[in-house]
PDB file of N, CA and C in Angstrom:
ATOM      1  N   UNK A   1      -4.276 -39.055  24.006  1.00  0.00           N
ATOM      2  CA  UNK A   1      -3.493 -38.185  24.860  1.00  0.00           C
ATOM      3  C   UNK A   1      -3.851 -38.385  26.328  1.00  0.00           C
ATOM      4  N   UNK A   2      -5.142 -38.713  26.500  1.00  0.00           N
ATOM      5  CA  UNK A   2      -5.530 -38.880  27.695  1.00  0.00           C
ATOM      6  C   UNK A   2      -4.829 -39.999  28.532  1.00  0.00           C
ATOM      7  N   UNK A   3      -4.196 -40.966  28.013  1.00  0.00           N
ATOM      8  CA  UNK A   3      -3.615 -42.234  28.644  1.00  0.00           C
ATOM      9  C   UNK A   3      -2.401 -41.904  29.026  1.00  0.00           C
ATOM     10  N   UNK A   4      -1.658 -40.785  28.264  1.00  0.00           N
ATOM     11  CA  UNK A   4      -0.593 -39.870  28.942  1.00  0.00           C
ATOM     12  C   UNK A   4      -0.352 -38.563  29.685  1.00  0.00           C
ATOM     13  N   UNK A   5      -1.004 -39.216  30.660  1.00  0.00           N
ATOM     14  CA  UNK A   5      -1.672 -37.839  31.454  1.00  0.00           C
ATOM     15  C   UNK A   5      -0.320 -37.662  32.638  1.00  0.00           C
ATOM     16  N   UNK A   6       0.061 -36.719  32.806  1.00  0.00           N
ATOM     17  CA  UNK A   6       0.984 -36.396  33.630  1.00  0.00           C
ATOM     18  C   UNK A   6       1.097 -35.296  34.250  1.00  0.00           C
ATOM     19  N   UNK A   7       1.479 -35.205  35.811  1.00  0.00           N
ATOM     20  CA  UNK A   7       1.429 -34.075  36.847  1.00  0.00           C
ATOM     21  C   UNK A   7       2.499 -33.711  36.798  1.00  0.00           C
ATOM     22  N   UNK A   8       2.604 -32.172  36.925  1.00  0.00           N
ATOM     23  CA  UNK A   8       3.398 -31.421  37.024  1.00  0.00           C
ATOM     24  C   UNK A   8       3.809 -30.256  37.927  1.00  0.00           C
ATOM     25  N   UNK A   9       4.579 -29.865  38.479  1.00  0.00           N
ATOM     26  CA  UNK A   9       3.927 -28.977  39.749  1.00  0.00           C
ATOM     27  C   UNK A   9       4.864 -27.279  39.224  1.00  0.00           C
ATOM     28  N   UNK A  10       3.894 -26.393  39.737  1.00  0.00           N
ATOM     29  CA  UNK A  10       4.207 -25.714  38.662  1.00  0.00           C
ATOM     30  C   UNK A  10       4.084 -24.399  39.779  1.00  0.00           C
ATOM     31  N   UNK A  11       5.205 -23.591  39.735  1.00  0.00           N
ATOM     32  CA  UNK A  11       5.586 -22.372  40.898  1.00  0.00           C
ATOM     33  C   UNK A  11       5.639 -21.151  40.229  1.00  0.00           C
ATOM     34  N   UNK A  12       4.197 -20.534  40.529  1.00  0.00           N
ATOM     35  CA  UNK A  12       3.904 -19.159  39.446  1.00  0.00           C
ATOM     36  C   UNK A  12       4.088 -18.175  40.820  1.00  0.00           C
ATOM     37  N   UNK A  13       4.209 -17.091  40.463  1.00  0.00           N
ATOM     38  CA  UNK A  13       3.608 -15.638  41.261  1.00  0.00           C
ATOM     39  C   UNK A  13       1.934 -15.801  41.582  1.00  0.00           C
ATOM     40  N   UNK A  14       1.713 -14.927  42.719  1.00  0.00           N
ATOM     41  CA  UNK A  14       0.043 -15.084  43.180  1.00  0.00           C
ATOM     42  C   UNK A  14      -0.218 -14.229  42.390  1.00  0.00           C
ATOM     43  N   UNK A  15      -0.243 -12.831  41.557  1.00  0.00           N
ATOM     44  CA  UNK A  15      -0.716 -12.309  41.116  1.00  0.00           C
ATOM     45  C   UNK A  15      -1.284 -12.864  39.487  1.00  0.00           C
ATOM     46  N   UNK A  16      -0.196 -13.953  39.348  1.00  0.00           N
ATOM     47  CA  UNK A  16      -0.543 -14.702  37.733  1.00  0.00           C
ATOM     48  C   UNK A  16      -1.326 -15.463  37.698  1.00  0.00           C
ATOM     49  N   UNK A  17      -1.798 -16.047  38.949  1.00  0.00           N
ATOM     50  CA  UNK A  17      -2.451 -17.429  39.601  1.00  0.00           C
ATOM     51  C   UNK A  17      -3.535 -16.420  39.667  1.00  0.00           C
ATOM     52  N   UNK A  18      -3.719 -15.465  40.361  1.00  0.00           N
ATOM     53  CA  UNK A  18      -4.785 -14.660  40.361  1.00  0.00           C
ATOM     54  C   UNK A  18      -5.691 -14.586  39.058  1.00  0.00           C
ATOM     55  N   UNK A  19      -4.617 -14.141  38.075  1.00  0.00           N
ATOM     56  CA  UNK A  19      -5.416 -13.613  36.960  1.00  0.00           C
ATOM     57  C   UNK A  19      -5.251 -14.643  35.941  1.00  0.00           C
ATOM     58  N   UNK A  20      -5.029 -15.865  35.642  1.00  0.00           N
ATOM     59  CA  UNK A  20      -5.237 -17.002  35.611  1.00  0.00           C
ATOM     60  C   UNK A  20      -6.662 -17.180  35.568  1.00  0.00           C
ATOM     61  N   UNK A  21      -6.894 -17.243  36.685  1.00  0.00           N
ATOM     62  CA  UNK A  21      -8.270 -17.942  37.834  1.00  0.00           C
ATOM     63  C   UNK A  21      -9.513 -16.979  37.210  1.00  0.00           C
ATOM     64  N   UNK A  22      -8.925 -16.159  36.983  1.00  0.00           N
ATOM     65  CA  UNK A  22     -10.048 -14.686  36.463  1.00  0.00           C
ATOM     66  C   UNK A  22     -10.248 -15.105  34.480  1.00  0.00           C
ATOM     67  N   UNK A  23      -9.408 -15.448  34.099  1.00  0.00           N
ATOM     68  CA  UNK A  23      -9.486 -15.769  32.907  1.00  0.00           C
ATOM     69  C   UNK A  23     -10.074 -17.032  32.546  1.00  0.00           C
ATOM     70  N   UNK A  24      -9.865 -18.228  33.283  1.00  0.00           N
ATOM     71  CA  UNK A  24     -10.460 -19.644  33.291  1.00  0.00           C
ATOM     72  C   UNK A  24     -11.760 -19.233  33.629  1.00  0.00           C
ATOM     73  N   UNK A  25     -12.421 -18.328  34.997  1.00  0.00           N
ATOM     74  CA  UNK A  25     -13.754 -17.993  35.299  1.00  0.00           C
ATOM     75  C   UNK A  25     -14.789 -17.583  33.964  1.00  0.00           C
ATOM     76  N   UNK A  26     -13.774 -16.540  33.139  1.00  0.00           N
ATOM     77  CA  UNK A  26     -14.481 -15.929  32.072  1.00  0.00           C
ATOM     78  C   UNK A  26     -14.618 -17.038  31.193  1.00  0.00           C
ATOM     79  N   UNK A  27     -14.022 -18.097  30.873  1.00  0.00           N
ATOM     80  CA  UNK A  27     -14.317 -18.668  30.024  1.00  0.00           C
ATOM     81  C   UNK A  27     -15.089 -20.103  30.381  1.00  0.00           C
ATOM     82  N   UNK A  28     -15.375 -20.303  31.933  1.00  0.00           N
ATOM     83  CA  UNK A  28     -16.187 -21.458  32.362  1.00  0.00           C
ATOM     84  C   UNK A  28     -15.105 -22.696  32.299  1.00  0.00           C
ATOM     85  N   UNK A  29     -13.752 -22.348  32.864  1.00  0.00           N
ATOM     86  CA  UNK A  29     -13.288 -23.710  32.770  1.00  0.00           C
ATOM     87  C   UNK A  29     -12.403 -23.412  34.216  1.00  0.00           C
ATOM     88  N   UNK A  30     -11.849 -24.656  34.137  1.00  0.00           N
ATOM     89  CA  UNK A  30     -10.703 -24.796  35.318  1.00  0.00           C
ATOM     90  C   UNK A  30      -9.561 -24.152  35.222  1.00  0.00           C
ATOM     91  N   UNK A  31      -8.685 -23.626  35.916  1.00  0.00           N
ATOM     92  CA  UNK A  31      -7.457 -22.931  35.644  1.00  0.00           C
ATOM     93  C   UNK A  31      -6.403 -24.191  35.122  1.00  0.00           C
ATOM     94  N   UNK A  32      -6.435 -25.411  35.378  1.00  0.00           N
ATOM     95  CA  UNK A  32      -5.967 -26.260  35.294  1.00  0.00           C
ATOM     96  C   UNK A  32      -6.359 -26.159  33.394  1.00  0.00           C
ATOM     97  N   UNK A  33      -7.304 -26.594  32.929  1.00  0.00           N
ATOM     98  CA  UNK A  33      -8.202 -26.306  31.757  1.00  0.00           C
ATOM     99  C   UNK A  33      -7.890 -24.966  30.681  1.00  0.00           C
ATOM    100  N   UNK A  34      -7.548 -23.954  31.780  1.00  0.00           N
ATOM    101  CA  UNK A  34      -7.534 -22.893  30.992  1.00  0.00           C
ATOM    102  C   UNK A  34      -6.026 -22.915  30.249  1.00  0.00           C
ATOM    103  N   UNK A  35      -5.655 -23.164  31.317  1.00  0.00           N
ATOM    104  CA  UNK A  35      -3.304 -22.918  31.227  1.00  0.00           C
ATOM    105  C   UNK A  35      -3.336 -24.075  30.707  1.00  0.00           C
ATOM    106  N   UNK A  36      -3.908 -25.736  30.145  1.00  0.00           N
ATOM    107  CA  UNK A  36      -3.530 -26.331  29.077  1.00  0.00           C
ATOM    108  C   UNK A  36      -3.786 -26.376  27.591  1.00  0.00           C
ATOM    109  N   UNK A  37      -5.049 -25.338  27.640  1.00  0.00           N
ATOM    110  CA  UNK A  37      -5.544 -24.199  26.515  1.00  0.00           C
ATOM    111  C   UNK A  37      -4.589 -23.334  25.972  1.00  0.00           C
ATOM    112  N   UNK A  38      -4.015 -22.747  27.209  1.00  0.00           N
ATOM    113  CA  UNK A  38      -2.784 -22.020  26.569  1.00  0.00           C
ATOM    114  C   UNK A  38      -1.365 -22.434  26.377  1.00  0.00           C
ATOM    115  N   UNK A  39      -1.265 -23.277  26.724  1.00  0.00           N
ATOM    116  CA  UNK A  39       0.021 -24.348  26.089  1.00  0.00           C
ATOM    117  C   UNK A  39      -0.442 -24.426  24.656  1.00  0.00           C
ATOM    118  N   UNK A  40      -1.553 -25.444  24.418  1.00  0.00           N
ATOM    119  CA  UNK A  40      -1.786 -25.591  23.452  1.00  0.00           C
ATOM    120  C   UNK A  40      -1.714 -24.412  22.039  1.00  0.00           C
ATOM    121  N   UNK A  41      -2.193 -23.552  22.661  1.00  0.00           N
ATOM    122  CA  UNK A  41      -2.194 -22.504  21.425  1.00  0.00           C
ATOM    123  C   UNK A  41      -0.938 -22.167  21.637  1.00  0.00           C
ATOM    124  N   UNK A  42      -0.040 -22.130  22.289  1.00  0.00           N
ATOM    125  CA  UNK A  42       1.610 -21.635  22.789  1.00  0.00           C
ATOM    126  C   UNK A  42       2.059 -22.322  21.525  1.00  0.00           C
ATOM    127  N   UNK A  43       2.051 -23.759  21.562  1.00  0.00           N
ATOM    128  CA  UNK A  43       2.333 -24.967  20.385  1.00  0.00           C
ATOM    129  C   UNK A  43       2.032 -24.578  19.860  1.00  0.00           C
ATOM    130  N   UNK A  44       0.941 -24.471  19.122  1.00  0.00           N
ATOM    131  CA  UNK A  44       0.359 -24.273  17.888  1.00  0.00           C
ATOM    132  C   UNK A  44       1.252 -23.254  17.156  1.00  0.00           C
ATOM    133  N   UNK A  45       1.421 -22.018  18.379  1.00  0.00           N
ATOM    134  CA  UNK A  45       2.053 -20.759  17.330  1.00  0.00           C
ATOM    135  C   UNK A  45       3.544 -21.019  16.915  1.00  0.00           C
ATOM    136  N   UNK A  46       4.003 -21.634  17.346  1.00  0.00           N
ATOM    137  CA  UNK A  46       5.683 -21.952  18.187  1.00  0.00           C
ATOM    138  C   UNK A  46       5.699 -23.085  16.490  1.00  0.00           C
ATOM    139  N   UNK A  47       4.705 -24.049  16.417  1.00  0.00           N
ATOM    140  CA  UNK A  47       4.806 -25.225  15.386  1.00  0.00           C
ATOM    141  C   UNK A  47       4.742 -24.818  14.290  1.00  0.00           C
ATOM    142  N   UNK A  48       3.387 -23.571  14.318  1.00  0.00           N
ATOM    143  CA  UNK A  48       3.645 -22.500  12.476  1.00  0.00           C
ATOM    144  C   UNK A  48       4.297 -21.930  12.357  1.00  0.00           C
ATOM    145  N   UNK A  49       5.460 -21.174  13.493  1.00  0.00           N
ATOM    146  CA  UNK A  49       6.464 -20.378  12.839  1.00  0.00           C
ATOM    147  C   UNK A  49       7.530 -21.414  12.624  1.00  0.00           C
ATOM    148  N   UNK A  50       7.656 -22.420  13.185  1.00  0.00           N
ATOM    149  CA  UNK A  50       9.233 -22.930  13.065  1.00  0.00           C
ATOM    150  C   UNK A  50       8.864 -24.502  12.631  1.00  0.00           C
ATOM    151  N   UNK A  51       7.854 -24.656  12.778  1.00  0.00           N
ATOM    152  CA  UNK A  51       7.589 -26.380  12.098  1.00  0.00           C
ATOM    153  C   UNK A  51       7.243 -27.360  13.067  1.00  0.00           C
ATOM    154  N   UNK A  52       6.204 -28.470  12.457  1.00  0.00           N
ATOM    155  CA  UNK A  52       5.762 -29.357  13.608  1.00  0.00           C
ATOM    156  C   UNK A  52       7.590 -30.206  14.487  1.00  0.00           C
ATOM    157  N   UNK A  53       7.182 -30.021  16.193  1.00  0.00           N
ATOM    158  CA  UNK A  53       8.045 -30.654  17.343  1.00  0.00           C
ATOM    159  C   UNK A  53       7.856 -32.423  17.211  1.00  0.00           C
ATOM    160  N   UNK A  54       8.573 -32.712  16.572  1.00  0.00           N
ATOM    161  CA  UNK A  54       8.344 -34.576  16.313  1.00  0.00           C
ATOM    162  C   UNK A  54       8.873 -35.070  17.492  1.00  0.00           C
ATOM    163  N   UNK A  55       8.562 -36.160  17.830  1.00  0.00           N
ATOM    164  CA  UNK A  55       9.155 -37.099  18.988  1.00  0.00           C
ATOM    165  C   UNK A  55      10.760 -37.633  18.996  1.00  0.00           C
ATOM    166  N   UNK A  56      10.813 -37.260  17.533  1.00  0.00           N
ATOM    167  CA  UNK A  56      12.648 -37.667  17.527  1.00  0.00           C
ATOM    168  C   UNK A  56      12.985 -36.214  17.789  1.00  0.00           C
ATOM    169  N   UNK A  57      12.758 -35.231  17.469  1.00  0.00           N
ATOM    170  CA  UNK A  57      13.287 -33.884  18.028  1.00  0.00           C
ATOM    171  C   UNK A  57      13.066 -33.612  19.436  1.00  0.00           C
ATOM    172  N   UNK A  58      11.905 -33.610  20.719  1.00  0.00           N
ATOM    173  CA  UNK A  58      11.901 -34.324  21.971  1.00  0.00           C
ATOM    174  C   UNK A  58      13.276 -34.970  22.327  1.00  0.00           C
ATOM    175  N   UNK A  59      13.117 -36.265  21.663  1.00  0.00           N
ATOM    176  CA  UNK A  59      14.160 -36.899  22.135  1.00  0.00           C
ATOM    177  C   UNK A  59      16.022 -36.653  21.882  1.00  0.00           C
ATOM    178  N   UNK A  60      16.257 -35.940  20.584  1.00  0.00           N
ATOM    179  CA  UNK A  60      17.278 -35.555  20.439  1.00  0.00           C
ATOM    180  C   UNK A  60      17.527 -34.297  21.361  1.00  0.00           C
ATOM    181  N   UNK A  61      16.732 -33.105  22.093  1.00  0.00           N
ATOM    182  CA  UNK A  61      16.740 -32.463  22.590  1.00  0.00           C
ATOM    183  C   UNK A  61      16.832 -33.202  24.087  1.00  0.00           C
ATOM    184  N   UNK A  62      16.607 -34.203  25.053  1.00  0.00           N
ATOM    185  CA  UNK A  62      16.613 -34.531  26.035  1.00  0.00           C
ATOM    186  C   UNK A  62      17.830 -34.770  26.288  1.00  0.00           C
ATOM    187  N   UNK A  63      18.483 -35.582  24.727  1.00  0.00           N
ATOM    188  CA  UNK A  63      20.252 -36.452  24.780  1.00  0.00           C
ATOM    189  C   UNK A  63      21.312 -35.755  25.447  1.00  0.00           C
ATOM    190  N   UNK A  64      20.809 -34.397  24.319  1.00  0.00           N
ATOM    191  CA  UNK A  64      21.563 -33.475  24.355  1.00  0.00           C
ATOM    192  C   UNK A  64      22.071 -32.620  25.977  1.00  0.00           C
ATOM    193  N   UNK A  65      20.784 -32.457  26.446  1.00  0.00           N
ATOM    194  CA  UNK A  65      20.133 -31.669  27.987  1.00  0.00           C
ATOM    195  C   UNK A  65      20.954 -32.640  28.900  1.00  0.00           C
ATOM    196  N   UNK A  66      21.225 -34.067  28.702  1.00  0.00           N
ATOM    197  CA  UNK A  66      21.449 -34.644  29.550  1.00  0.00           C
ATOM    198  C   UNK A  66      22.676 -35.565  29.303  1.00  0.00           C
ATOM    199  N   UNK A  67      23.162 -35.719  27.928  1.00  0.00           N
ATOM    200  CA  UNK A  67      24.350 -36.640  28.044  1.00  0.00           C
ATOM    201  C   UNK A  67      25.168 -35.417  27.444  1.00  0.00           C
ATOM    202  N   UNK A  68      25.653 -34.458  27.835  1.00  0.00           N
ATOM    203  CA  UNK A  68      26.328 -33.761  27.156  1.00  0.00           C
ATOM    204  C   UNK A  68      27.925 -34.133  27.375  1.00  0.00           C
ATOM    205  N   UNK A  69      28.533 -34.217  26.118  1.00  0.00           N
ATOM    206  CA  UNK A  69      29.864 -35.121  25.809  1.00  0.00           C
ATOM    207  C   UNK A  69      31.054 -34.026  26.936  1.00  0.00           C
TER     208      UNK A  69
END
């Protein structure tokens, strides 16, 4: 995963960024660290209720977003 590392720029409220920063502190990591912690478990919950996101579903979802007939 690491070889697909990609930036993203990402426009929160200061008060979320705030408490963000307060939550990454408590747990000794980066806010950067913390909010891809919580993606991750975001996935995780999102993949047990409705089923693992495959790369052909990605991609049938992009077709769609973008060549729409």
């Amino acid at each position: 995963m690491s070889n697909d590392m990609r930036q993203y720029t990402l426009r929160i409220h200061g008060k979320l960024l705030d408490k963000l920063e307060y939550i990454a502190e408590a747990y000794g990591r980066t806010k950067n660290k913390q909010l891809t912690q919580m993606i991750r478990k975001s996935i995780s919950a999102y993949e047990n209720k409705f089923g693992t996101i495959t790369q052909e579903l990605i991609e049938e979802m992009r077709d769609k977003k973008f060549f729409k007939p």
